[in-house]
N, C-alpha and C. Protein backbone atom coordinates (compact mmCIF):
# COMPACT_ATOMS: atom_id res chain seq x y z
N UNK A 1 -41.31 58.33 116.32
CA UNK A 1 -40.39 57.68 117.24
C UNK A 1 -40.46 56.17 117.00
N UNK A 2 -39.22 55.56 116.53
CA UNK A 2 -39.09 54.28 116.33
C UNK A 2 -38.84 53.21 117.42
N UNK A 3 -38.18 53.83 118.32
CA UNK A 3 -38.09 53.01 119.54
C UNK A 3 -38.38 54.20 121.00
N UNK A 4 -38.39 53.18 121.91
CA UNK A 4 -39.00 53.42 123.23
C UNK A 4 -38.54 53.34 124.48
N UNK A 5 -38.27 54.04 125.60
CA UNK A 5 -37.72 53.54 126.89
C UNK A 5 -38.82 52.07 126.85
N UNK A 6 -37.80 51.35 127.78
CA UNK A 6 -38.68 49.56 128.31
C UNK A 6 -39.82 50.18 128.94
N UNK A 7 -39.30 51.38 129.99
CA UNK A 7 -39.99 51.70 130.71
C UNK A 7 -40.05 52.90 131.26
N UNK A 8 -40.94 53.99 131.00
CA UNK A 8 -41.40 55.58 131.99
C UNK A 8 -42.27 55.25 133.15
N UNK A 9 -41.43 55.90 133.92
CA UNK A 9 -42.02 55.94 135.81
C UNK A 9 -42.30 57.17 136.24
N UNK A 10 -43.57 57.23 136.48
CA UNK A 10 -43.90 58.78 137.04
C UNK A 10 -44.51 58.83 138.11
N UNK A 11 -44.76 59.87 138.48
CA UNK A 11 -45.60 59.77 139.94
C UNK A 11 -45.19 60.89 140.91
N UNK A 12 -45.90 61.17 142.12
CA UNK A 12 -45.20 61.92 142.96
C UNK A 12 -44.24 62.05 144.11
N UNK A 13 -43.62 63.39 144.49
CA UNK A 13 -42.13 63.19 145.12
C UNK A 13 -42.29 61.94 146.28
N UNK A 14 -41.53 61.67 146.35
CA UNK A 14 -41.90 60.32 147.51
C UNK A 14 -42.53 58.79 146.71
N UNK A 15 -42.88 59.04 145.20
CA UNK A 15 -43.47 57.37 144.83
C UNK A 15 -42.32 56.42 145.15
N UNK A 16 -41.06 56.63 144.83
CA UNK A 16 -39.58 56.25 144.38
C UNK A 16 -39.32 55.98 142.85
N UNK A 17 -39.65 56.90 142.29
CA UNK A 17 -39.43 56.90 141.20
C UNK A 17 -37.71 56.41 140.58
N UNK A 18 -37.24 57.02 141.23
CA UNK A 18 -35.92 57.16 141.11
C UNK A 18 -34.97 55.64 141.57
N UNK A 19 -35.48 55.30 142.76
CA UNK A 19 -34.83 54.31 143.55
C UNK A 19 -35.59 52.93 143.19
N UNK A 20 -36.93 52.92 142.43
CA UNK A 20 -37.03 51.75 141.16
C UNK A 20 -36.65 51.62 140.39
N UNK A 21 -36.50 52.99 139.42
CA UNK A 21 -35.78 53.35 138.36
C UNK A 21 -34.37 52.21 138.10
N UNK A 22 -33.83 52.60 139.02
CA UNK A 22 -32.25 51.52 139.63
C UNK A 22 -32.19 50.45 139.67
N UNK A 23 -33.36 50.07 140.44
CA UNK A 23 -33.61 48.57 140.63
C UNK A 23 -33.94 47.62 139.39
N UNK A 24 -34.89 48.47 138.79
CA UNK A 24 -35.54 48.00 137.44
C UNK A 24 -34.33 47.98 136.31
N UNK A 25 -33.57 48.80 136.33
CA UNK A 25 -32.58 49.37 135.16
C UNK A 25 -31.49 47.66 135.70
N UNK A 26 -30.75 47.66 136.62
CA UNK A 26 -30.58 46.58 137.32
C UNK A 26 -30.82 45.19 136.88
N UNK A 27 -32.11 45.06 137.52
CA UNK A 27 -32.83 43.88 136.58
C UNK A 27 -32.56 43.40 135.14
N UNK A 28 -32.99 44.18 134.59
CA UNK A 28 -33.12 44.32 132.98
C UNK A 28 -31.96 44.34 132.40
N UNK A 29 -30.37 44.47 133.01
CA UNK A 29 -29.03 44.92 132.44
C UNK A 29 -29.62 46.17 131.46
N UNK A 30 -30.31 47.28 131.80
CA UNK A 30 -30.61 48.79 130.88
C UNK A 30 -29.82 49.30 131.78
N UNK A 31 -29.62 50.92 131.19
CA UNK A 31 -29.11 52.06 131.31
C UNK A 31 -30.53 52.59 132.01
N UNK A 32 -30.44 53.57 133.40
CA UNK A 32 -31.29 54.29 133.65
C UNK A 32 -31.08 55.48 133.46
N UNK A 33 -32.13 56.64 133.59
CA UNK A 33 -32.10 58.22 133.11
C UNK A 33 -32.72 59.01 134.09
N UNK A 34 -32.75 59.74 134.37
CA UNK A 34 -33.65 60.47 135.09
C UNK A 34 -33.37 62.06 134.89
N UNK A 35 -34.83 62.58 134.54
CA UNK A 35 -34.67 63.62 133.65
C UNK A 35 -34.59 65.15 134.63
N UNK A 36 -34.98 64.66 135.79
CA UNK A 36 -34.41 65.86 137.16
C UNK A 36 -33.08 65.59 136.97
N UNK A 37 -32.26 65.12 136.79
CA UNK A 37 -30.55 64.72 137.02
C UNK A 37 -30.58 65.77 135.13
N UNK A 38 -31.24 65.11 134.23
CA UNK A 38 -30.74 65.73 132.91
C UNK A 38 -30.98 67.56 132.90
N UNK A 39 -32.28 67.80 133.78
CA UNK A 39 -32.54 69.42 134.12
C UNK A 39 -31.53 69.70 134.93
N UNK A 40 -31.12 69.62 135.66
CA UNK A 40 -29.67 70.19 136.70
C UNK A 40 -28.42 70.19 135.70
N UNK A 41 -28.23 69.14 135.40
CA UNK A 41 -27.12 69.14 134.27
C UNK A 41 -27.11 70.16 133.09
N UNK A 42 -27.96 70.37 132.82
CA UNK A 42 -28.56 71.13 131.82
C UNK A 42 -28.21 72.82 132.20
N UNK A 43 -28.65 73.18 133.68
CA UNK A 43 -28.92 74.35 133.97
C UNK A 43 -27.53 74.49 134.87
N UNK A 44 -27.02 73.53 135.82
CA UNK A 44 -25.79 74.25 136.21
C UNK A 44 -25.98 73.97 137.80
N UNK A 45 -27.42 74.16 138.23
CA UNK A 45 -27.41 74.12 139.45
C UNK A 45 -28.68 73.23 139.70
N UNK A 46 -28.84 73.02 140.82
CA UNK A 46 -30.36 72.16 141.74
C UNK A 46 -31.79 72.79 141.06
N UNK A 47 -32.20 72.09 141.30
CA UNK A 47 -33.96 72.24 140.36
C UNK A 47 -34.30 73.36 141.91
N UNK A 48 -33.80 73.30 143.24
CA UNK A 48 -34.47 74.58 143.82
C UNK A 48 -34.03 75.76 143.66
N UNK A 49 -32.91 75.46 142.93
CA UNK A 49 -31.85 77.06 142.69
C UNK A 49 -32.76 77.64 141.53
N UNK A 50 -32.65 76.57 140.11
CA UNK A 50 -34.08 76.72 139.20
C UNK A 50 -34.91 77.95 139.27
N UNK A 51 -35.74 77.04 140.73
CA UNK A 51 -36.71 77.71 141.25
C UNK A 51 -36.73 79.42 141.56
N UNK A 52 -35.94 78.97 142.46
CA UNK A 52 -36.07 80.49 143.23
C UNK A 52 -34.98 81.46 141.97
N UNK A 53 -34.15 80.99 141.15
CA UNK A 53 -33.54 82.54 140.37
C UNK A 53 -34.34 82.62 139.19
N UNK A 54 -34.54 81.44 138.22
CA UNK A 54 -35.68 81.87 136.98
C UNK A 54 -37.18 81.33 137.28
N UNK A 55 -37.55 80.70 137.94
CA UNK A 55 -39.11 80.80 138.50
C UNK A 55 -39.47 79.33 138.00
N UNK A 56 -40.83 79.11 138.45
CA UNK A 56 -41.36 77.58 137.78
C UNK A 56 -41.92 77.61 136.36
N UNK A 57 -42.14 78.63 135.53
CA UNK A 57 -42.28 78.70 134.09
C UNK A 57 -40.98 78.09 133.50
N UNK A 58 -39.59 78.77 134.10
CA UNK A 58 -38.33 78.35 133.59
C UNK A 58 -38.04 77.11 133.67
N UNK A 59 -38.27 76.40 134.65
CA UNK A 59 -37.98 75.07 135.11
C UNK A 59 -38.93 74.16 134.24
N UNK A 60 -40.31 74.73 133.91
CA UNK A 60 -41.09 73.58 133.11
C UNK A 60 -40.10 73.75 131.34
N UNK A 61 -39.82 74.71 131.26
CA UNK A 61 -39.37 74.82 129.75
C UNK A 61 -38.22 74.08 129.61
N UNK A 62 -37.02 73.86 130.73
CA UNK A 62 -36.30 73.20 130.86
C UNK A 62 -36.62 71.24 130.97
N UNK A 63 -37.28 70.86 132.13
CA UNK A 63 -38.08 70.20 132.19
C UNK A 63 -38.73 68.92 130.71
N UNK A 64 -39.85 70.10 130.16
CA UNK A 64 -39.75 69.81 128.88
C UNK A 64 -39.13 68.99 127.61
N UNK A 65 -37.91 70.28 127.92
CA UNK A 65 -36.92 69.71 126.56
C UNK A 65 -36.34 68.65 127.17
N UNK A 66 -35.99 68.39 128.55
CA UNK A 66 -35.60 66.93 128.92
C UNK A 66 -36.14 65.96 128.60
N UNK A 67 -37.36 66.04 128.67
CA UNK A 67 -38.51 64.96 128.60
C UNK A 67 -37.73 64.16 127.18
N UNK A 68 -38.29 65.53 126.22
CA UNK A 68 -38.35 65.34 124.78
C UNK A 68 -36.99 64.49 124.26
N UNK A 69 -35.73 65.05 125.06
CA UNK A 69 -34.68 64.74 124.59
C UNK A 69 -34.65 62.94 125.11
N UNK A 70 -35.03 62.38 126.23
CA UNK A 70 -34.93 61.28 126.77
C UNK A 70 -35.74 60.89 126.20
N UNK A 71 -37.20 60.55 125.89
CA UNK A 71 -37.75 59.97 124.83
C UNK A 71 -37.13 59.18 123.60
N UNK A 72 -36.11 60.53 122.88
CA UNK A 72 -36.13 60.50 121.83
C UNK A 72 -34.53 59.53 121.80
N UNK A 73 -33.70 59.52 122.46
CA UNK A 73 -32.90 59.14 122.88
C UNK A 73 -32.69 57.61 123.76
N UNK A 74 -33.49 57.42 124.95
CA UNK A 74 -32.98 57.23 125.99
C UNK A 74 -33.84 55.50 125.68
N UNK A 75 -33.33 54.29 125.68
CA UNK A 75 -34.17 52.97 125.39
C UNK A 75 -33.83 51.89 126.58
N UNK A 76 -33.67 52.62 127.77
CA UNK A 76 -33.36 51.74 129.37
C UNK A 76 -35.37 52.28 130.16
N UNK A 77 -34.62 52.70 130.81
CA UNK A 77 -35.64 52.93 132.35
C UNK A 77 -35.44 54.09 132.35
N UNK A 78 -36.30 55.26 132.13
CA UNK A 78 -36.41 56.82 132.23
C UNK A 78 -37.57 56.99 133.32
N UNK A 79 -36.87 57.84 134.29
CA UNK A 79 -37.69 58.25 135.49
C UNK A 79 -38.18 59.85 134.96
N UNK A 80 -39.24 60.23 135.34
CA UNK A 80 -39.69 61.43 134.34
C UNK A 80 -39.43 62.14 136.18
N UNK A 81 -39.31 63.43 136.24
CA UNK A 81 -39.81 64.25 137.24
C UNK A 81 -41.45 64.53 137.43
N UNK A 82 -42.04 65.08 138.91
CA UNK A 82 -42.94 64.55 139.41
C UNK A 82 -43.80 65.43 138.53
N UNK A 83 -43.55 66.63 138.33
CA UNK A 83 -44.46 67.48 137.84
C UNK A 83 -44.34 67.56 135.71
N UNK A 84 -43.59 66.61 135.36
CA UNK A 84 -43.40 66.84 133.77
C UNK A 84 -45.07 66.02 133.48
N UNK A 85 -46.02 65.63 134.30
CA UNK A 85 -47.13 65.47 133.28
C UNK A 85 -48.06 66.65 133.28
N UNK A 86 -47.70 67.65 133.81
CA UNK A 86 -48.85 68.89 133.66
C UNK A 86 -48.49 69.44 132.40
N UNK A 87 -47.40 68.84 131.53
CA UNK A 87 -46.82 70.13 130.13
C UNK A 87 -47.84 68.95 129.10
N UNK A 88 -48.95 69.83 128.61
CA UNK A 88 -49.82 68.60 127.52
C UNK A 88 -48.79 68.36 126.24
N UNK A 89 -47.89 68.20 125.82
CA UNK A 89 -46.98 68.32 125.20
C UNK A 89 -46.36 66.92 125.38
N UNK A 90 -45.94 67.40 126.52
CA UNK A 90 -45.16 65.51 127.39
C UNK A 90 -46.04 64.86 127.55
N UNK A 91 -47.27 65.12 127.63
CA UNK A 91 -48.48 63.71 127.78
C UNK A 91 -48.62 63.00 126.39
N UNK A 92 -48.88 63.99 125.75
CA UNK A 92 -49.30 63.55 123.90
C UNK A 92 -48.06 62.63 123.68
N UNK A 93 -46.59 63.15 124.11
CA UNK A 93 -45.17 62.38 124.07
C UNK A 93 -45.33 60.69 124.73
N UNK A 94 -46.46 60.89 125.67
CA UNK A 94 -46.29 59.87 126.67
C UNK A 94 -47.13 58.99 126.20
N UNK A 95 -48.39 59.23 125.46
CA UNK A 95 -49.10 58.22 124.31
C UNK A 95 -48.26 56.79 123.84
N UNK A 96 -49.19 55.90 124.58
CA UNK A 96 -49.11 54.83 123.72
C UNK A 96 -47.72 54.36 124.60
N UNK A 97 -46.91 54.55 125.53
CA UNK A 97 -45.49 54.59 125.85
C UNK A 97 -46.01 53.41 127.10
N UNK A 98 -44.90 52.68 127.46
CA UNK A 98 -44.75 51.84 128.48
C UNK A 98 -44.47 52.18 129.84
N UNK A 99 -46.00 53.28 130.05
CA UNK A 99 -45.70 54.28 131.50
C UNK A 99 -46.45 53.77 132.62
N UNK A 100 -45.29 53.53 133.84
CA UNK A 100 -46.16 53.42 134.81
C UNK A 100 -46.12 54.53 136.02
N UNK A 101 -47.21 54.04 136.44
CA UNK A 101 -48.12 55.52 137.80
C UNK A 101 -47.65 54.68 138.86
N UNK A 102 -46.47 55.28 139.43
CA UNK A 102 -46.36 54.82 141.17
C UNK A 102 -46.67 55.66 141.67
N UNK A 103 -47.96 55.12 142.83
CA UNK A 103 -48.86 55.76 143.41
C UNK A 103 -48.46 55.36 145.49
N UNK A 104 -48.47 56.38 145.99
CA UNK A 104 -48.13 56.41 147.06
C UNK A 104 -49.10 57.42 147.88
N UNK A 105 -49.54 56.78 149.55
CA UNK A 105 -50.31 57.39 150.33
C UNK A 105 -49.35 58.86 150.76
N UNK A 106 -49.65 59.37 151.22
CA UNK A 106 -49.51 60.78 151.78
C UNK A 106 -48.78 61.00 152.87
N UNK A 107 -49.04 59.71 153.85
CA UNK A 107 -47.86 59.61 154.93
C UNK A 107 -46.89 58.75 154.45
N UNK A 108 -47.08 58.10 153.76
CA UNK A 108 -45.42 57.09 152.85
C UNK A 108 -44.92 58.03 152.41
N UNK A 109 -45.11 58.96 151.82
CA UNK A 109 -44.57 60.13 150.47
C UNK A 109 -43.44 60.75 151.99
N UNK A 110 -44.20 61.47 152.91
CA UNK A 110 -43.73 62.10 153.75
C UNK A 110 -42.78 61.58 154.42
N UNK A 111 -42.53 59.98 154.69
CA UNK A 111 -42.05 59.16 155.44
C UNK A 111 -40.57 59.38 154.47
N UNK A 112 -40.58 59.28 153.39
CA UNK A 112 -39.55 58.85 152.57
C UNK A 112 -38.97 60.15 151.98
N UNK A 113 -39.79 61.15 151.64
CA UNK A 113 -38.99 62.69 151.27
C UNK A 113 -38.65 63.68 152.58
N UNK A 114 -39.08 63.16 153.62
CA UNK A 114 -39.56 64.18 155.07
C UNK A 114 -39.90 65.54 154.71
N UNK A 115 -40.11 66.54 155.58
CA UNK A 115 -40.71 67.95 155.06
C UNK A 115 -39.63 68.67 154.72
N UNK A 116 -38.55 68.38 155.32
CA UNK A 116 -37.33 69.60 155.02
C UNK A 116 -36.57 69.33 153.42
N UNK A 117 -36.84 67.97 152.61
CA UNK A 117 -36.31 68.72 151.50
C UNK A 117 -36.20 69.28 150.82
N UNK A 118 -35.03 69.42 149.90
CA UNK A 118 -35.34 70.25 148.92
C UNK A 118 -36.53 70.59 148.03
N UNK A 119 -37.77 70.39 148.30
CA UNK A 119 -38.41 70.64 146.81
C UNK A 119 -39.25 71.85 146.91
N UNK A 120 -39.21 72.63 145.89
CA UNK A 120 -39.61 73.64 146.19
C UNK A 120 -41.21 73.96 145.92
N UNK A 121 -41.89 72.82 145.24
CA UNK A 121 -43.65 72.77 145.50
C UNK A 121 -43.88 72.37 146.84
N UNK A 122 -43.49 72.21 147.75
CA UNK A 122 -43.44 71.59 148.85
C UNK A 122 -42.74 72.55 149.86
N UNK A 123 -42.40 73.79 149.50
CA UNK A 123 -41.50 74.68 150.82
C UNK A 123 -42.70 74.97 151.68
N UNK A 124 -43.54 75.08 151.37
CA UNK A 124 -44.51 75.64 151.90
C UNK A 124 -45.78 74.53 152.70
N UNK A 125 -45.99 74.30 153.83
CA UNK A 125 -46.88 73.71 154.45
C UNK A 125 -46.80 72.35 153.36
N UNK A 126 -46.11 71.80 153.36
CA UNK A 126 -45.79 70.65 152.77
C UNK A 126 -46.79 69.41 152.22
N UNK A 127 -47.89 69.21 153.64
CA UNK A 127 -48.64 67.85 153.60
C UNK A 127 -49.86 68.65 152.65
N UNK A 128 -50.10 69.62 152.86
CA UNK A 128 -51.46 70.14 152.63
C UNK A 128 -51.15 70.39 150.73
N UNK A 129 -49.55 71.30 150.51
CA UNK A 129 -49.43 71.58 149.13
C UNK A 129 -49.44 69.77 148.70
N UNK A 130 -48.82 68.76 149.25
CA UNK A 130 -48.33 67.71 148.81
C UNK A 130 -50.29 67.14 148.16
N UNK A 131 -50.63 67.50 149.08
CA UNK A 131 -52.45 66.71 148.45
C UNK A 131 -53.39 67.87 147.78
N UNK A 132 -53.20 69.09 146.83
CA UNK A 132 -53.21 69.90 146.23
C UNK A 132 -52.61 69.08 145.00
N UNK A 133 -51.31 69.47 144.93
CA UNK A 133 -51.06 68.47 143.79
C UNK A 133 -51.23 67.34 143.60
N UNK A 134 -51.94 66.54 144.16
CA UNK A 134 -51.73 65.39 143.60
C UNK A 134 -53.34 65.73 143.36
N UNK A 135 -54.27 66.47 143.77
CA UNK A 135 -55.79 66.37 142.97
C UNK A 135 -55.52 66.99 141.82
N UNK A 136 -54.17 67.76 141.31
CA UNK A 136 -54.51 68.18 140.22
C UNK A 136 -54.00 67.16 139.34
N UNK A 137 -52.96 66.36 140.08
CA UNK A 137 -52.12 65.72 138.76
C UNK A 137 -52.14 64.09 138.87
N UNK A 138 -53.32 63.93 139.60
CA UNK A 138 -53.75 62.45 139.72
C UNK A 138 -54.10 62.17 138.20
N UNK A 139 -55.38 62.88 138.02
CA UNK A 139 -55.92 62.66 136.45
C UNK A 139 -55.13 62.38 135.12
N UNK A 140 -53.82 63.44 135.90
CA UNK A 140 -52.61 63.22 134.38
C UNK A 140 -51.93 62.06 134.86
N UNK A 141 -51.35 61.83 136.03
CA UNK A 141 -50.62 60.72 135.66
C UNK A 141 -51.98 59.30 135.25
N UNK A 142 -53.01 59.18 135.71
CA UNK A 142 -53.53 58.44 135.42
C UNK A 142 -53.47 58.00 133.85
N UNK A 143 -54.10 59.55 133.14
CA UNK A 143 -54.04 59.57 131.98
C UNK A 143 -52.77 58.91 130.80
N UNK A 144 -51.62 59.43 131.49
CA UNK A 144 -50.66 58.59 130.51
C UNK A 144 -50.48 56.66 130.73
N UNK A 145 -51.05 56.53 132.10
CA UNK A 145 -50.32 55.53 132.59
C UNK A 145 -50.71 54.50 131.79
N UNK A 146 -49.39 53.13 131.81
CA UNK A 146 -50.36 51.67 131.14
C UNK A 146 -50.81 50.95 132.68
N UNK A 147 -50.27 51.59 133.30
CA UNK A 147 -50.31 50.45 134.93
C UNK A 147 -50.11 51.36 136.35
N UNK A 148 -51.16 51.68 137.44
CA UNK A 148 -50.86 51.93 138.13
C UNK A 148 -50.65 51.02 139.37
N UNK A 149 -49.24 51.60 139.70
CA UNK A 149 -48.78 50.70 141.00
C UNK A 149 -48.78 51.55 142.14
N UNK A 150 -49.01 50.75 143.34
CA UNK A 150 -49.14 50.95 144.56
C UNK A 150 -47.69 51.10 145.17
N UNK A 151 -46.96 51.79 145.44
CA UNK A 151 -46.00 51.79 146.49
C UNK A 151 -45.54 51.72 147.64
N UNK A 152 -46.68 52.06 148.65
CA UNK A 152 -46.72 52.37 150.22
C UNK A 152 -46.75 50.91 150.54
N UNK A 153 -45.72 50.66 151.22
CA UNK A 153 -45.56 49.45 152.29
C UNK A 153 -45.00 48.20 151.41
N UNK A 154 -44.45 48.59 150.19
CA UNK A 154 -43.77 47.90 149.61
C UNK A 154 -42.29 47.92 149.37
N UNK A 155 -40.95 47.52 149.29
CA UNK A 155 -39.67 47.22 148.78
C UNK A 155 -39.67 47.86 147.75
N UNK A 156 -38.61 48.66 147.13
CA UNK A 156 -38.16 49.18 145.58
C UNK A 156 -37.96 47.95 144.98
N UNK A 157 -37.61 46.75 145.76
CA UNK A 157 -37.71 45.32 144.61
C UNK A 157 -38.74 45.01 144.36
N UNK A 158 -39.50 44.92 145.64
CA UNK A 158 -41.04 44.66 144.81
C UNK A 158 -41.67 45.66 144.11
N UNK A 159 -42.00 46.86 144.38
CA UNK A 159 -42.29 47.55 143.08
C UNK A 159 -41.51 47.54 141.66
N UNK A 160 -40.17 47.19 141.63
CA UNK A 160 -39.50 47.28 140.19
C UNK A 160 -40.05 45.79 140.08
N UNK A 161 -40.34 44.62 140.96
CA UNK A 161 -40.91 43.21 140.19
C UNK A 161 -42.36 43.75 139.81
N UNK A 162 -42.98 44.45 140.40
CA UNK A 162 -44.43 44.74 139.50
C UNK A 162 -44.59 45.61 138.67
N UNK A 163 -43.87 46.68 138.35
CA UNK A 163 -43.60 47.12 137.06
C UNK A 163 -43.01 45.90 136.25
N UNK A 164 -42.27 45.12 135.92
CA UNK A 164 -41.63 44.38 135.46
C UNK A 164 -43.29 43.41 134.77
N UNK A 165 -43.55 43.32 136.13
CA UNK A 165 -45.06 42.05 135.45
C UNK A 165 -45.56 42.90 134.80
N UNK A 166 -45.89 44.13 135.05
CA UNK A 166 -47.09 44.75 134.02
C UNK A 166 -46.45 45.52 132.47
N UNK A 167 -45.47 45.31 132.51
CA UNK A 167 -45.07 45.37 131.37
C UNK A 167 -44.62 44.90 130.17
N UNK A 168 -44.57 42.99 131.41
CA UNK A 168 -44.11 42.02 130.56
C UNK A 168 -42.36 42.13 130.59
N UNK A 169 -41.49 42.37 131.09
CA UNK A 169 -40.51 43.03 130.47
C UNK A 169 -39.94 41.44 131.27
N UNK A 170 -38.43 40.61 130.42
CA UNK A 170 -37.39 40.06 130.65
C UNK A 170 -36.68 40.17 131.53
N UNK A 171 -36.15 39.50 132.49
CA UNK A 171 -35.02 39.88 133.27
C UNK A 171 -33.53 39.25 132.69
N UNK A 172 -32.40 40.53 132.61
CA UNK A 172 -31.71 40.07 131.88
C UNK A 172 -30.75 39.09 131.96
């Protein structure tokens, strides 16, 4: 791979991955991506429809090839979905890459996704699955990250200005 998104944002539902993504893409005059928007597009329907008719094996294989395809493609602001660092595949992808970990407390996450949405790791007793995953997938996002940022009690401007510092990146 010869070139690179400026910038990969990962983290879990509620970091704002998505709504920095914007801000940052914004900033920078880039194109943003977001590879939950490229899996729906892809499949036809919502990542919970996904869910419940071909299962969460289907959704990571989908998932996946998003990743791969935005990587390989995509040279703005790519927001990864919350769960694409458990595929070791997309981590090895994520090597060396200009990724940051927005990291958010447990009642911010909740504050900002509430319990009733859509997500379907989360249908279930929500706060309790919500800190389940994140002991499993703290380690991975850690692992890819160049920079972890704090989100809780901060602005999507100020988090897209501190991604911005830790990456060094221009405003355009």
């Amino acid at each position: 791979m010869t070139a690179a998104p400026l910038a990969v944002l990962i983290g879990p539902p509620g970091s704002g991955k998505t709504t920095v993504a914007a801000r940052l893409g914004a900033r920078l005059g880039v194109a943003v991506r977001d590879t939950d928007a490229d899996v729906e597009a892809t499949a036809g329907k919502p990542i919970s429809e996904i869910f419940l008719d071909e299962g969460e094996p289907h959704f990571r294989l989908l998932e996946a090839a998003a990743v791969r395809a935005a990587l390989a493609e995509h040279r703005g602001v790519l927001s990864l979905g919350a769960g694409a660092v458990v595929d070791p595949h997309t981590r090895a992808l994520l090597a060396g890459l200009p990724v940051i970990f927005l990291d958010v407390p447990l009642a911010e996450a909740v504050k900002r996704v509430g319990l009733d949405a859509p997500r379907p790791l989360l249908a279930l007793n929500p706060r309790q699955r919500w800190r389940e995953l994140m002991e499993q997938r703290r380690p991975l996002y850690t692992e890819v990250a160049r920079a972890v940022i704090e989100t809780g009690g901060r602005t999507p401007d100020e988090v897209a200005q501190a991604v911005q510092d830790a990456l060094e990146l221009t405003t355009a």
